[in-house]
N, C-alpha and C. Protein backbone atom coordinates (compact mmCIF):
# COMPACT_ATOMS: atom_id res chain seq x y z
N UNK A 1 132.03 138.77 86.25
CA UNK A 1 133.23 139.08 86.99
C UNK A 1 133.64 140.49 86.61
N UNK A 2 133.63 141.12 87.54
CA UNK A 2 134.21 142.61 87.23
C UNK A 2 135.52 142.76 87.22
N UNK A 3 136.09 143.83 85.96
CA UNK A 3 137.21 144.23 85.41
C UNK A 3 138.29 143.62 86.81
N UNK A 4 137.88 144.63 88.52
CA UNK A 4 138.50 144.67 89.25
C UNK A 4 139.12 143.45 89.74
N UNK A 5 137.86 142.48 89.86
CA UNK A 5 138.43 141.11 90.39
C UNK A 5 139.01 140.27 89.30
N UNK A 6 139.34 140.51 88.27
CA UNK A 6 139.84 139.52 87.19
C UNK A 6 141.33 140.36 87.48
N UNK A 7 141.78 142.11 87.53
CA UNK A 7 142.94 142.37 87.79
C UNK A 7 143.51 141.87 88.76
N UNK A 8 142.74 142.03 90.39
CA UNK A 8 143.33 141.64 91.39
C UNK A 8 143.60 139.98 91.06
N UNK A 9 142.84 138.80 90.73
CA UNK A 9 143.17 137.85 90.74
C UNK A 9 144.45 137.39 89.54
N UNK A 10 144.64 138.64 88.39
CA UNK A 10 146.06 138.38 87.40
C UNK A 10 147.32 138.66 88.29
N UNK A 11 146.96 139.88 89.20
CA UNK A 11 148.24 140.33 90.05
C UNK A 11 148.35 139.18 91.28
N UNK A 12 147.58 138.94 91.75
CA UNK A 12 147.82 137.09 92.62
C UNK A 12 148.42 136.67 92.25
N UNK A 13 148.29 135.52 91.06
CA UNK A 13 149.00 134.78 89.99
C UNK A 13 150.18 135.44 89.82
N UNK A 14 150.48 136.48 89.68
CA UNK A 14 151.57 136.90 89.35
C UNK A 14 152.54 136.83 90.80
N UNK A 15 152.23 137.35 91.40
CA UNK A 15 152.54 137.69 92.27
C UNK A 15 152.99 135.77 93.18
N UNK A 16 152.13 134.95 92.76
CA UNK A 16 152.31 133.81 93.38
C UNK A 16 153.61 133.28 92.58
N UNK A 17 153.80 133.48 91.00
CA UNK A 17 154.66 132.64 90.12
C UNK A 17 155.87 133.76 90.50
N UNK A 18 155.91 134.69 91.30
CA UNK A 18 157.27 135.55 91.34
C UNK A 18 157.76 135.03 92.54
N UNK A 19 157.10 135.00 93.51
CA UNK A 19 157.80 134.03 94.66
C UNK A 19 158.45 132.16 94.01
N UNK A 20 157.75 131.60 93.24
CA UNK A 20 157.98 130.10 93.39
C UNK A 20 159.36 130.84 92.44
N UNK A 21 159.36 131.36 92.06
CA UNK A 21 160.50 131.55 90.69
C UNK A 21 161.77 132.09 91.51
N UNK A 22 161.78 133.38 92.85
CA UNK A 22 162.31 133.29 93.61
C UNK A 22 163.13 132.59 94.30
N UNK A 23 161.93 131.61 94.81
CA UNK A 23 162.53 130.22 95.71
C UNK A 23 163.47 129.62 95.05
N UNK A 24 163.18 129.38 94.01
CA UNK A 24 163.90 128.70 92.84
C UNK A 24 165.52 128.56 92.60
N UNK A 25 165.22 130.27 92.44
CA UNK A 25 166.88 130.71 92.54
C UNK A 25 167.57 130.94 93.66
N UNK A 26 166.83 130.85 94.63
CA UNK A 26 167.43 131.04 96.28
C UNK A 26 168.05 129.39 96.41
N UNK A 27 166.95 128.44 96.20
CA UNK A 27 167.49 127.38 96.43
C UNK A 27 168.64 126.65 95.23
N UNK A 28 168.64 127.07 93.80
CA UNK A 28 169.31 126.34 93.38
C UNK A 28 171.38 126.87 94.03
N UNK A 29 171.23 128.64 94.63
CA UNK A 29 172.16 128.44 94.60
C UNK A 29 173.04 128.11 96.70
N UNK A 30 171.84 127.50 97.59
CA UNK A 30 172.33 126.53 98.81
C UNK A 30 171.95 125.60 98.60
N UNK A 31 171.62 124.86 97.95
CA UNK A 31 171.77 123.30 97.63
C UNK A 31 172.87 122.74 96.69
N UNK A 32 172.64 121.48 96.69
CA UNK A 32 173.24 120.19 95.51
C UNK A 32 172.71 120.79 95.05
N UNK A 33 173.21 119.29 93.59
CA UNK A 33 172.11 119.15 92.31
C UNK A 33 170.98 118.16 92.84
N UNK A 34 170.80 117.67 94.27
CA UNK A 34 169.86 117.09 94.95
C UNK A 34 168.80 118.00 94.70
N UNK A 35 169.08 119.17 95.68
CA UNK A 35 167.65 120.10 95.32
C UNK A 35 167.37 120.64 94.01
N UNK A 36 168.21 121.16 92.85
CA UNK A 36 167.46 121.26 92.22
C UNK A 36 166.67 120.16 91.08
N UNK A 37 166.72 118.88 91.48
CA UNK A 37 166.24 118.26 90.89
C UNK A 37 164.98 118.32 91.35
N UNK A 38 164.56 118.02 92.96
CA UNK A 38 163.69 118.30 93.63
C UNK A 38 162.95 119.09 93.47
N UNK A 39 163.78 120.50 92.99
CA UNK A 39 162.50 121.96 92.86
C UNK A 39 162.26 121.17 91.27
N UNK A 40 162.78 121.03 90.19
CA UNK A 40 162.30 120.80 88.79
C UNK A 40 160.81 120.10 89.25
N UNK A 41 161.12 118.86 90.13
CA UNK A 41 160.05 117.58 89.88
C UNK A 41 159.22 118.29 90.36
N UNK A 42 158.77 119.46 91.45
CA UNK A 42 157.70 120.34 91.77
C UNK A 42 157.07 121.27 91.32
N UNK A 43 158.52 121.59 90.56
CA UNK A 43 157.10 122.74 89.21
C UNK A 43 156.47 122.04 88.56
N UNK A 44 157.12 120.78 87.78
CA UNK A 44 156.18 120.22 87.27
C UNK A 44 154.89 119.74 87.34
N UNK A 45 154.85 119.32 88.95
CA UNK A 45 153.64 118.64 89.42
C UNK A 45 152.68 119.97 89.32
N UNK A 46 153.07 121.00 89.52
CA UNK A 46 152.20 122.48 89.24
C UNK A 46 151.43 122.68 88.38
N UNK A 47 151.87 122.09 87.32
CA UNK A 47 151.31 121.71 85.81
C UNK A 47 150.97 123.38 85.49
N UNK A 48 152.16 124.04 85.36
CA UNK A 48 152.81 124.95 84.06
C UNK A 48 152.76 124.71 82.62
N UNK A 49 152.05 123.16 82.44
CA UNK A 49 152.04 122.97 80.95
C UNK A 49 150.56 123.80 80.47
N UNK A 50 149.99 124.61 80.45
CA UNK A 50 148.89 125.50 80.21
C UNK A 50 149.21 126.62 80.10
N UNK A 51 149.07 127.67 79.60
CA UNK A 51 149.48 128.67 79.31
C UNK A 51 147.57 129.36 79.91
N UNK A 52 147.61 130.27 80.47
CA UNK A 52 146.42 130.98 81.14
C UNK A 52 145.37 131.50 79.69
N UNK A 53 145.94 131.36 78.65
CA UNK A 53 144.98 131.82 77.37
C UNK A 53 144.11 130.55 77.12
N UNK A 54 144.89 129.18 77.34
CA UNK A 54 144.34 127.91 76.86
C UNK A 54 143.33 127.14 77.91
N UNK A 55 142.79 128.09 78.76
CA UNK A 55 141.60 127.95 80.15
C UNK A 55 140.77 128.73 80.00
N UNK A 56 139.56 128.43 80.51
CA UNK A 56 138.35 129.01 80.50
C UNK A 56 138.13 129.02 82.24
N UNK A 57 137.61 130.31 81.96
CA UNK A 57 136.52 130.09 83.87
C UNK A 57 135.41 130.16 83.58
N UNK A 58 134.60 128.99 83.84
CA UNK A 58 133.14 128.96 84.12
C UNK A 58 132.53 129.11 85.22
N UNK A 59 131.33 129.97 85.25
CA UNK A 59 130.55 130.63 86.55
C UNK A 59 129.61 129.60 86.84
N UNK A 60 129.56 128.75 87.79
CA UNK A 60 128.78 127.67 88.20
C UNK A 60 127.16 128.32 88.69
N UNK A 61 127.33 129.13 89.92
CA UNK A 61 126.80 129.68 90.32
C UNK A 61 126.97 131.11 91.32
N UNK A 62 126.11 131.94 91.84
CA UNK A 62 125.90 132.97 93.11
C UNK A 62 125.59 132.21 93.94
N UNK A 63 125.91 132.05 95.16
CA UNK A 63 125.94 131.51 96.50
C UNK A 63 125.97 132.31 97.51
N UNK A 64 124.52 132.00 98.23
CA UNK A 64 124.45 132.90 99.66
C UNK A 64 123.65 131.61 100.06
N UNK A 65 125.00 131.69 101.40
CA UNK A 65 124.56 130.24 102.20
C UNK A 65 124.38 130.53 103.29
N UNK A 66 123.56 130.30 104.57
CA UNK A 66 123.23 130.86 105.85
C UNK A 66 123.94 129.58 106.48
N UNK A 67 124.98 129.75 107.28
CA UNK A 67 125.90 128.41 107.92
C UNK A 67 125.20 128.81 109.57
N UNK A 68 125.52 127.79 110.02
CA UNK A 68 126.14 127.84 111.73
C UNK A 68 127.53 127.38 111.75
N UNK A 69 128.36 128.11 111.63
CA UNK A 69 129.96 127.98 111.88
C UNK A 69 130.50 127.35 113.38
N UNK A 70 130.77 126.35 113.38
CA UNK A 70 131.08 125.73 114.76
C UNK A 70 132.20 126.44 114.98
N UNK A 71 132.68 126.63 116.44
CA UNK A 71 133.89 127.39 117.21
C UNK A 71 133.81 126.78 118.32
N UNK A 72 135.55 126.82 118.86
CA UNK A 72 135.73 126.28 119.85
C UNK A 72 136.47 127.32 121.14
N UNK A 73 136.68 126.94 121.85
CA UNK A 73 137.19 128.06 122.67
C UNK A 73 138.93 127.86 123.29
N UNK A 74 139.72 128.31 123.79
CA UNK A 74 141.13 128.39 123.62
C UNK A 74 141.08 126.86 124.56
N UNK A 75 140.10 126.58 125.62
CA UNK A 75 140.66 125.21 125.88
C UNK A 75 140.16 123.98 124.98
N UNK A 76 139.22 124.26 123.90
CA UNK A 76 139.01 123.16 122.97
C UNK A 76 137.67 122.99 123.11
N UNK A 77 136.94 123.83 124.63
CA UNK A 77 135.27 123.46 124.45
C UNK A 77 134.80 123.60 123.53
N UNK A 78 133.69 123.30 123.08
CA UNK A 78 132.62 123.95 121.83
C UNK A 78 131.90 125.04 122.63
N UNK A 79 131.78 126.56 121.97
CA UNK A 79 131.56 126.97 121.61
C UNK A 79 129.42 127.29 120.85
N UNK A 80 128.33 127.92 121.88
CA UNK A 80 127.70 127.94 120.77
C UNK A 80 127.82 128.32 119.27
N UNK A 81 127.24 127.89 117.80
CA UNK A 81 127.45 127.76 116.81
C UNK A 81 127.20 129.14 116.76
N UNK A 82 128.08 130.24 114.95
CA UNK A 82 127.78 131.62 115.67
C UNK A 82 127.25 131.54 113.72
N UNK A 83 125.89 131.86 113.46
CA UNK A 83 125.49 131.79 112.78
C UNK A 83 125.75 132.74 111.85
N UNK A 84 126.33 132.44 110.47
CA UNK A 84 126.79 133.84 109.37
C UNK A 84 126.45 133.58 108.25
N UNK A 85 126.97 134.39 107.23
CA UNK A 85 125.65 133.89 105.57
C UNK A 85 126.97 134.33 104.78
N UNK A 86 127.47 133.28 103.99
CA UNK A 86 128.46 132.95 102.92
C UNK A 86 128.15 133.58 101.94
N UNK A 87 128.67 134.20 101.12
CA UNK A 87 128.36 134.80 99.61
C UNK A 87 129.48 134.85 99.12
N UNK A 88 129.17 134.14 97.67
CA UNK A 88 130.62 133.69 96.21
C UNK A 88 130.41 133.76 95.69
N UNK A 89 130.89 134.03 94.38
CA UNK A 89 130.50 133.19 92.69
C UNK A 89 131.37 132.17 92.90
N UNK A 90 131.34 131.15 92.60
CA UNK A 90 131.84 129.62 92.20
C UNK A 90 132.71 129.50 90.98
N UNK A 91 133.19 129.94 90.23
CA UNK A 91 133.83 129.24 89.13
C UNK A 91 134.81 128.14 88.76
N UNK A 92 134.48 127.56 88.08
CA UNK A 92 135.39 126.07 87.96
C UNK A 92 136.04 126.94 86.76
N UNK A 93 137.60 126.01 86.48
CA UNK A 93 138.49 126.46 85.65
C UNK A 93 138.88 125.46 84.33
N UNK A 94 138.88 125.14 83.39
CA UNK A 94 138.81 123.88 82.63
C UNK A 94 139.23 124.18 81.34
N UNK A 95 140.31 123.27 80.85
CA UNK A 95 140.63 123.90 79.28
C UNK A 95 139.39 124.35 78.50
N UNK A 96 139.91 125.14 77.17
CA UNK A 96 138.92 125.75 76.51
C UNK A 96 138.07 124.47 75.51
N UNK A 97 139.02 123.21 75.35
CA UNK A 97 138.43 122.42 74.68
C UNK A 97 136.99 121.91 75.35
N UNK A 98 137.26 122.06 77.20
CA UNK A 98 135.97 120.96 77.67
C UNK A 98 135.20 122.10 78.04
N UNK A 99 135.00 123.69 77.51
CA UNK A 99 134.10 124.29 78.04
C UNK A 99 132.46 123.98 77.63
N UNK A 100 132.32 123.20 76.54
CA UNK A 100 130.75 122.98 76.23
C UNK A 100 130.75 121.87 77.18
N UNK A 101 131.66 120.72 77.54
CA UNK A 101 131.17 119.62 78.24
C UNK A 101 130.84 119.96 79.93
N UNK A 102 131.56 120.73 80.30
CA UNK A 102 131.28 121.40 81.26
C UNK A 102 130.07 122.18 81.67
N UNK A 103 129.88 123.15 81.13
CA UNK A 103 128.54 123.43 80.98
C UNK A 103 127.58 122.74 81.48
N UNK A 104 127.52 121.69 79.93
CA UNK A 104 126.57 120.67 80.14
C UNK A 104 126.04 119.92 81.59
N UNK A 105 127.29 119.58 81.85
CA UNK A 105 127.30 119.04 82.95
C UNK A 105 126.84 119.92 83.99
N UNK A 106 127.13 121.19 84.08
CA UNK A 106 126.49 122.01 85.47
C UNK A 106 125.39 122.13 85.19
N UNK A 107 124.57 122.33 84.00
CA UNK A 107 122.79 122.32 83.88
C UNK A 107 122.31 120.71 84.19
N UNK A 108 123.20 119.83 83.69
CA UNK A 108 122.50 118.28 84.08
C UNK A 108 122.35 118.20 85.84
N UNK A 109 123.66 118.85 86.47
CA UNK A 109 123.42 118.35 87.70
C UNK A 109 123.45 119.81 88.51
N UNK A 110 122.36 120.83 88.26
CA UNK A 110 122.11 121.88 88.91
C UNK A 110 122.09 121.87 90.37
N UNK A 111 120.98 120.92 90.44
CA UNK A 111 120.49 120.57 91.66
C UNK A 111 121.42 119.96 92.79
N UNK A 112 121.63 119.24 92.03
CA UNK A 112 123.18 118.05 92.86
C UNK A 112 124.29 118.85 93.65
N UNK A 113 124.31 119.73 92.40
CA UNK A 113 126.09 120.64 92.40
C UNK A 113 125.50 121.66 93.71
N UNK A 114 124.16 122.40 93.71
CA UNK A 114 123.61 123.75 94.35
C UNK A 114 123.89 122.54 95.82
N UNK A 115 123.36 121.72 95.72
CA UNK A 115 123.14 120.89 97.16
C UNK A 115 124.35 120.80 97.84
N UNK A 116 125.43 120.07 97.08
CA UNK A 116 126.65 119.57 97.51
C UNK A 116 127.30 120.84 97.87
N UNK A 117 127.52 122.01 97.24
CA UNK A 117 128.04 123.14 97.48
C UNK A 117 127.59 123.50 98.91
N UNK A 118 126.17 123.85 99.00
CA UNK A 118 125.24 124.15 100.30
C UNK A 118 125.95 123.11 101.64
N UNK A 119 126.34 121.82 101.34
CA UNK A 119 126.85 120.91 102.12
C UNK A 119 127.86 120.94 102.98
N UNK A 120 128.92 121.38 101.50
CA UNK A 120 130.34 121.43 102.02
C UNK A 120 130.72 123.06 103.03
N UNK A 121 129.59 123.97 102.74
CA UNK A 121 129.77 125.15 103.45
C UNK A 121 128.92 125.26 104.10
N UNK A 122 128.19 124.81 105.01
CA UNK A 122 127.27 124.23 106.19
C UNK A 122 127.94 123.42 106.98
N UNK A 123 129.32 123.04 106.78
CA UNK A 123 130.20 121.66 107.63
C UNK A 123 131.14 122.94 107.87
N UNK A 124 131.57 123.85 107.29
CA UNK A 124 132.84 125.05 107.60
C UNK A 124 132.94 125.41 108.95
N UNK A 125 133.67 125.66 109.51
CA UNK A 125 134.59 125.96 110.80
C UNK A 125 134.68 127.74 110.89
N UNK A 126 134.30 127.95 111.80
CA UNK A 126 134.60 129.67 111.93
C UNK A 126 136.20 129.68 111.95
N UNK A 127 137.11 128.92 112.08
CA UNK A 127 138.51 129.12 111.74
C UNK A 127 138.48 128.87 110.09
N UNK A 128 137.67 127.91 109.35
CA UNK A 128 137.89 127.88 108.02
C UNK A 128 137.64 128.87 107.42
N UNK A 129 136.45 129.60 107.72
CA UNK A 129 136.10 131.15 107.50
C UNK A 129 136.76 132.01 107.72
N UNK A 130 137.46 132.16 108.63
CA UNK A 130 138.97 133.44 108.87
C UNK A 130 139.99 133.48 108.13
N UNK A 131 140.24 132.34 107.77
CA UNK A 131 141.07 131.99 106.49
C UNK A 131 141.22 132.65 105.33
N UNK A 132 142.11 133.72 105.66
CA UNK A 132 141.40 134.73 104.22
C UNK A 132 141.50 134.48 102.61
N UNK A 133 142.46 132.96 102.73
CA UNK A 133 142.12 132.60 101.43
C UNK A 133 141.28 131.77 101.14
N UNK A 134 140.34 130.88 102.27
CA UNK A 134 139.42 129.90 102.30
C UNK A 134 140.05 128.41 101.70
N UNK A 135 141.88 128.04 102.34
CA UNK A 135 141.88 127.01 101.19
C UNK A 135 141.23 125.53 101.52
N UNK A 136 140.73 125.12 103.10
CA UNK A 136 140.24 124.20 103.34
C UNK A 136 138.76 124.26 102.70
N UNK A 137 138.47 125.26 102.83
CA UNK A 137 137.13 125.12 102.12
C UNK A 137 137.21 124.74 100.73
N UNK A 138 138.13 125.67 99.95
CA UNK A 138 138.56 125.45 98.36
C UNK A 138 138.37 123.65 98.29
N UNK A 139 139.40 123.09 99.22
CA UNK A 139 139.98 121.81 98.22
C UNK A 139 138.81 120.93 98.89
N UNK A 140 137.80 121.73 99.92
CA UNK A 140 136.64 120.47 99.94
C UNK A 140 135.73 120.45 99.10
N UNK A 141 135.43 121.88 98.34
CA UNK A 141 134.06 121.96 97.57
C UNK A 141 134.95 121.23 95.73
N UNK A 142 136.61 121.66 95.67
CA UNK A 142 137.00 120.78 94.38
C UNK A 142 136.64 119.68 94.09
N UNK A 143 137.45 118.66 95.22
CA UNK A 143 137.07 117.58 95.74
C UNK A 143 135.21 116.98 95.78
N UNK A 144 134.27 117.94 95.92
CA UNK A 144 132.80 117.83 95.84
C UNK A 144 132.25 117.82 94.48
N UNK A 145 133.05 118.75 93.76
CA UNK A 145 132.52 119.36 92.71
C UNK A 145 132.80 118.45 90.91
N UNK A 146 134.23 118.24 91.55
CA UNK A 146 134.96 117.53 90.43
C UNK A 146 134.01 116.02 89.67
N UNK A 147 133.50 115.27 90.89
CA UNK A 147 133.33 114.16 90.21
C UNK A 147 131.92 114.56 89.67
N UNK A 148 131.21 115.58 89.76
CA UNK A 148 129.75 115.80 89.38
C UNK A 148 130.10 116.47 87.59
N UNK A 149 131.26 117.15 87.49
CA UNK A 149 131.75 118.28 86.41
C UNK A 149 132.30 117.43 85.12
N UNK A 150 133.14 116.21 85.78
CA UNK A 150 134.04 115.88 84.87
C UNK A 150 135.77 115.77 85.42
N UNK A 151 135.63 114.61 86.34
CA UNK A 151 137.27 114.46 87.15
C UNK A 151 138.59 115.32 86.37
N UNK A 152 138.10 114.84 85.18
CA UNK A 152 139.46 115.38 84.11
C UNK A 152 139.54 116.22 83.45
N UNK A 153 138.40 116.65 83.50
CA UNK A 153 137.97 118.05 82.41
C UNK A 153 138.23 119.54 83.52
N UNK A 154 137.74 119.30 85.26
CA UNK A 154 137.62 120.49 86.11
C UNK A 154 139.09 120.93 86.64
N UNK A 155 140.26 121.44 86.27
CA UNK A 155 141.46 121.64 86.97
C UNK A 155 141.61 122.54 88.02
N UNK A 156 140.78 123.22 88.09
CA UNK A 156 140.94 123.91 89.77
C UNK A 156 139.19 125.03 89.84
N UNK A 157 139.22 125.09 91.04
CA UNK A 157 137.80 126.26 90.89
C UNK A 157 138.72 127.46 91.68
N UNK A 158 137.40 128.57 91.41
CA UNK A 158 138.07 130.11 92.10
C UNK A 158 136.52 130.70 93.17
N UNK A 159 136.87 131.22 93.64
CA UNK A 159 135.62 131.64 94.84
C UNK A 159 135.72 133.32 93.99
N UNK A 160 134.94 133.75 94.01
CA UNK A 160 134.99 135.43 93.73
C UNK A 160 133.81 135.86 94.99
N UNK A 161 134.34 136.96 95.70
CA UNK A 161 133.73 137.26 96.59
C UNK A 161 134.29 138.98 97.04
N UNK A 162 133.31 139.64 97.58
CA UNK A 162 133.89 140.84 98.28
C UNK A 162 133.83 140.98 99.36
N UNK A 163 133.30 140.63 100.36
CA UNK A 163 132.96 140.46 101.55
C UNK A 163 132.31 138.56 101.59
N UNK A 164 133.82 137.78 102.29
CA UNK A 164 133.40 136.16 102.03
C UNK A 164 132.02 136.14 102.80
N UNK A 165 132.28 136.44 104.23
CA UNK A 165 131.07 135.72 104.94
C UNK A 165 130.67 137.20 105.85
N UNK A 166 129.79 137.08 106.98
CA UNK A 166 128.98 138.10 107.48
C UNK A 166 128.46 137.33 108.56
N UNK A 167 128.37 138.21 109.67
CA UNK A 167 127.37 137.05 110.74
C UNK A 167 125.93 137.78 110.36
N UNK A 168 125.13 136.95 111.11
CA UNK A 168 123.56 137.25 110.69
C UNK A 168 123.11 137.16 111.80
């Protein structure tokens, strides 16, 4: 991961926890104490209990995937498929305690994980692809990835990419 994309992705984060922190104070002061109980019970579910030092990112793999991206047209026809080639690094995110179990687990199931990955971005939508943050794709390949990694050990993955996709 280069210097650049580890800055741009600290200023994200940042940039994401300055808005919710925002909201925060916008809403505690037009609501009850209804809403702010409401915003409390939602940071929490955020799980802020981690501090960004006590995580590891592990690099799963490089991914260049040749899709046919299905598209539809403004009345809903299909669209021939418009063929483009995906390129990522993969990283899963996981406390620092489960980084050897992790590991492990991506050399046990190389094959599995390269396949399922290849799967879930071979099913993508040329609207999922425009998506400039890719999050339908994100929470399908988590969702793919998690039960092969370790359900409890994988807490979120990151795509690193400079150019996501390309037609071919």
């Amino acid at each position: 991961m280069t210097p650049e994309n580890l800055q741009y992705r600290l200023d994200n984060r940042f940039v994401r926890l300055t808005m919710v922190l925002a909201a925060a104070l916008f809403l505690s002061g037009c609501g009850g104490s209804d809403e702010v109980v409401k915003l409390g019970d939602y940071l929490e579910e955020l799980e802020f209990d981690r501090p960004l030092e006590s995580v590891k990112e592990i690099k799963v793999n490089t991914y260049r995937i040749p899709c046919a991206a299905q598209h539809h047209d403004a009345a809903g026809r299909d669209l021939p498929a418009l063929w483009v080639q995906m390129k990522f690094d993969l990283y899963v995110i996981a406390a620092k305690e489960d980084e050897n179990a992790v590991l492990a687990s991506i050399e046990r199931h190389r094959g599995m994980l390269d396949d399922t990955v290849i799967k879930v971005c071979r099913r993508s939508t040329l609207d999922q692809l425009q998506d400039n943050r890719w999050s339908a794709i994100k929470t399908q390949l988590l969702d793919a990835v998690r039960p092969l990694l370790g359900k409890e050990r994988v807490r979120q993955i990151t795509l690193v990419y400079s150019v996501p996709w390309e037609p071919i």
